[in-house]
N, C-alpha and C. Protein backbone atom coordinates (compact mmCIF):
# COMPACT_ATOMS: atom_id res chain seq x y z
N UNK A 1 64.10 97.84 73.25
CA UNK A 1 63.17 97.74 74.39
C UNK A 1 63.88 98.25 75.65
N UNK A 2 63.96 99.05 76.25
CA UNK A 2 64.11 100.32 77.28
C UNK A 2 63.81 99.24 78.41
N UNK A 3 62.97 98.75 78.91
CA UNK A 3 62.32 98.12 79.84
C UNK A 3 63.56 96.15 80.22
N UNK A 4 64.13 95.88 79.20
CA UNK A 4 65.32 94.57 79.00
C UNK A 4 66.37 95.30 79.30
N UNK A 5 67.17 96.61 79.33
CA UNK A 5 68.03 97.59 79.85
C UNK A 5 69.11 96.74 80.98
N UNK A 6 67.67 96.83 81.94
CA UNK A 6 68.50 96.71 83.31
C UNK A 6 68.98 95.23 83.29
N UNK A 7 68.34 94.30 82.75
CA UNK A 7 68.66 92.87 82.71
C UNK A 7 69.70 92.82 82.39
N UNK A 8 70.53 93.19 81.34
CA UNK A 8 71.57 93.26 80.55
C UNK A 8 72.91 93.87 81.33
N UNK A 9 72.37 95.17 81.74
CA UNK A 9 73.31 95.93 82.96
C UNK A 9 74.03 94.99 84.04
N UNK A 10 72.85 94.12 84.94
CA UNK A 10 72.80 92.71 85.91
C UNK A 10 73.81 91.82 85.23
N UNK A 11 73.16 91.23 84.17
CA UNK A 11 74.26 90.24 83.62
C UNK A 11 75.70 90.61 83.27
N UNK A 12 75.92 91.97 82.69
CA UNK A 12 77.46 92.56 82.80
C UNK A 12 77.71 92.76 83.98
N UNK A 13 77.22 92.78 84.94
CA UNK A 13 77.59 93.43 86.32
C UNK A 13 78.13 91.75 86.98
N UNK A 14 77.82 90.92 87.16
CA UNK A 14 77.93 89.73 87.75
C UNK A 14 78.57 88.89 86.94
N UNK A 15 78.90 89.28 85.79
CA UNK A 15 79.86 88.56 84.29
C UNK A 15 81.28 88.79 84.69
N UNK A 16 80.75 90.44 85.24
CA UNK A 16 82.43 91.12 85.25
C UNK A 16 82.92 90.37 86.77
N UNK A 17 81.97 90.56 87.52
CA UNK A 17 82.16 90.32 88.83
C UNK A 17 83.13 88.05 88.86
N UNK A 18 82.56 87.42 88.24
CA UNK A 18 82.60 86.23 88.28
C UNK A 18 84.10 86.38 87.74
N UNK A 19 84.27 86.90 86.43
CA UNK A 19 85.49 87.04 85.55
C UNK A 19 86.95 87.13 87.01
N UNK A 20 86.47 88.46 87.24
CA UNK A 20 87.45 89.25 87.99
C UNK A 20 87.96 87.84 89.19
N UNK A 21 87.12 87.15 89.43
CA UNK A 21 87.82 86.52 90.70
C UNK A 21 88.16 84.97 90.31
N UNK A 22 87.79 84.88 88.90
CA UNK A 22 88.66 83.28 88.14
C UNK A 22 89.70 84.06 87.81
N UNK A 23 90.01 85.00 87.36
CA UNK A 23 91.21 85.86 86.83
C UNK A 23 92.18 85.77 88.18
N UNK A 24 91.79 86.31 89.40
CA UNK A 24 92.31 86.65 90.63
C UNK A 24 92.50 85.37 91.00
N UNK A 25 91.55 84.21 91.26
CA UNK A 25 92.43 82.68 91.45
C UNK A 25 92.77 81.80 90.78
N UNK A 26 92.83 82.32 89.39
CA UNK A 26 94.36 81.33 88.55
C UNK A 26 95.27 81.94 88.83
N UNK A 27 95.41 83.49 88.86
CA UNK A 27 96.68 83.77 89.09
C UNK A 27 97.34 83.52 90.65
N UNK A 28 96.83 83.19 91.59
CA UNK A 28 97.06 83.12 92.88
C UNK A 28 97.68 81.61 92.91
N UNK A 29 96.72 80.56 92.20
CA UNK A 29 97.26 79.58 91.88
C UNK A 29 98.57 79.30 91.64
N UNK A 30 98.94 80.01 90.20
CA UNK A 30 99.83 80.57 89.41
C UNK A 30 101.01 81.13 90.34
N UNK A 31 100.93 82.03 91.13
CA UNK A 31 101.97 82.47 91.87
C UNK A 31 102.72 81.36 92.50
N UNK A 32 101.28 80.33 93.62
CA UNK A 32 101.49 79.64 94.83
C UNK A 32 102.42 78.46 94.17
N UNK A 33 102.45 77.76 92.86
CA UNK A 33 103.14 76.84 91.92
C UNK A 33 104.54 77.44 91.76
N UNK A 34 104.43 78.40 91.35
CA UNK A 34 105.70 79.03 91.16
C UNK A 34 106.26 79.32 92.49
N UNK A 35 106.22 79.67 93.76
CA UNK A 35 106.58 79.31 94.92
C UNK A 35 106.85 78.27 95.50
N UNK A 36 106.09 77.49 95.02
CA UNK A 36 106.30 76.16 95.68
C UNK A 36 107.85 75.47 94.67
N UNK A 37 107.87 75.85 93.63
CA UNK A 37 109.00 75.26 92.97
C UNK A 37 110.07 75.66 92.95
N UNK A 38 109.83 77.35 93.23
CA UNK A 38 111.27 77.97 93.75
C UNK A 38 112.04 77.53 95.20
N UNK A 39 111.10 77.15 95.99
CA UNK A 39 111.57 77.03 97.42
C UNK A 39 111.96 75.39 97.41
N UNK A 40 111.26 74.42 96.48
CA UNK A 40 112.01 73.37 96.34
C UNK A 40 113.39 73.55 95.18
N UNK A 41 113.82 74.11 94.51
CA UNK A 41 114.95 74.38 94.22
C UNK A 41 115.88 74.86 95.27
N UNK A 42 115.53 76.15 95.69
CA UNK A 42 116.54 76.31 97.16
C UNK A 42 116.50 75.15 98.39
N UNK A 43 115.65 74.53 98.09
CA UNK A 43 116.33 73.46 99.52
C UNK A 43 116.89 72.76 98.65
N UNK A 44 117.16 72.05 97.46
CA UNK A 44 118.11 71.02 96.88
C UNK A 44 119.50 71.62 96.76
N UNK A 45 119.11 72.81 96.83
CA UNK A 45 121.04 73.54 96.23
C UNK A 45 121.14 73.13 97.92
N UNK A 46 120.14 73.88 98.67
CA UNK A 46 120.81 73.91 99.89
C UNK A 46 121.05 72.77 100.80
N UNK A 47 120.60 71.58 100.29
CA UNK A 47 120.70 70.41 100.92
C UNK A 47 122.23 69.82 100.41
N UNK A 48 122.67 70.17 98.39
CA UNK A 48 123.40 69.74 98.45
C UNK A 48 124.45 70.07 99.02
N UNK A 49 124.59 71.59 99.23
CA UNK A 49 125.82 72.03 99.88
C UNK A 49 125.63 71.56 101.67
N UNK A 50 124.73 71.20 101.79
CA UNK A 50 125.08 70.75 103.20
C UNK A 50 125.57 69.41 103.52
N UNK A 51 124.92 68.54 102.32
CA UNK A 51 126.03 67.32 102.21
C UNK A 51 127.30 67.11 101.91
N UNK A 52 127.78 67.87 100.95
CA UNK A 52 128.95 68.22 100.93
C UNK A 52 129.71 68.53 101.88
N UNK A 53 129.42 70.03 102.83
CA UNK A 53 129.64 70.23 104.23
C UNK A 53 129.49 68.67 105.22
């Protein structure tokens, strides 16, 4: 049916669209976790050497 076409087109179009930006904020997530745990590792090294100091 020629005429259900475009419906289908819409729903891939806004499928892809939805996909693309859960994809784009887990990984942002994903980064911001992994930042946040690197920069608390560098303040513990760097706290301990300042106690030490």
């Amino acid at each position: 049916m020629p005429q259900l076409a475009p419906m289908n087109w819409i729903f891939l179009f806004f499928y892809s669209i939805i996909m693309f930006f859960i994809y784009k904020n887990l990984n942002y997530f994903i980064n911001y976790k992994n930042i946040n745990l690197n920069m608390n590792l560098n303040k513990n090294k760097t706290n301990k050497i300042n106690w030490k100091w």
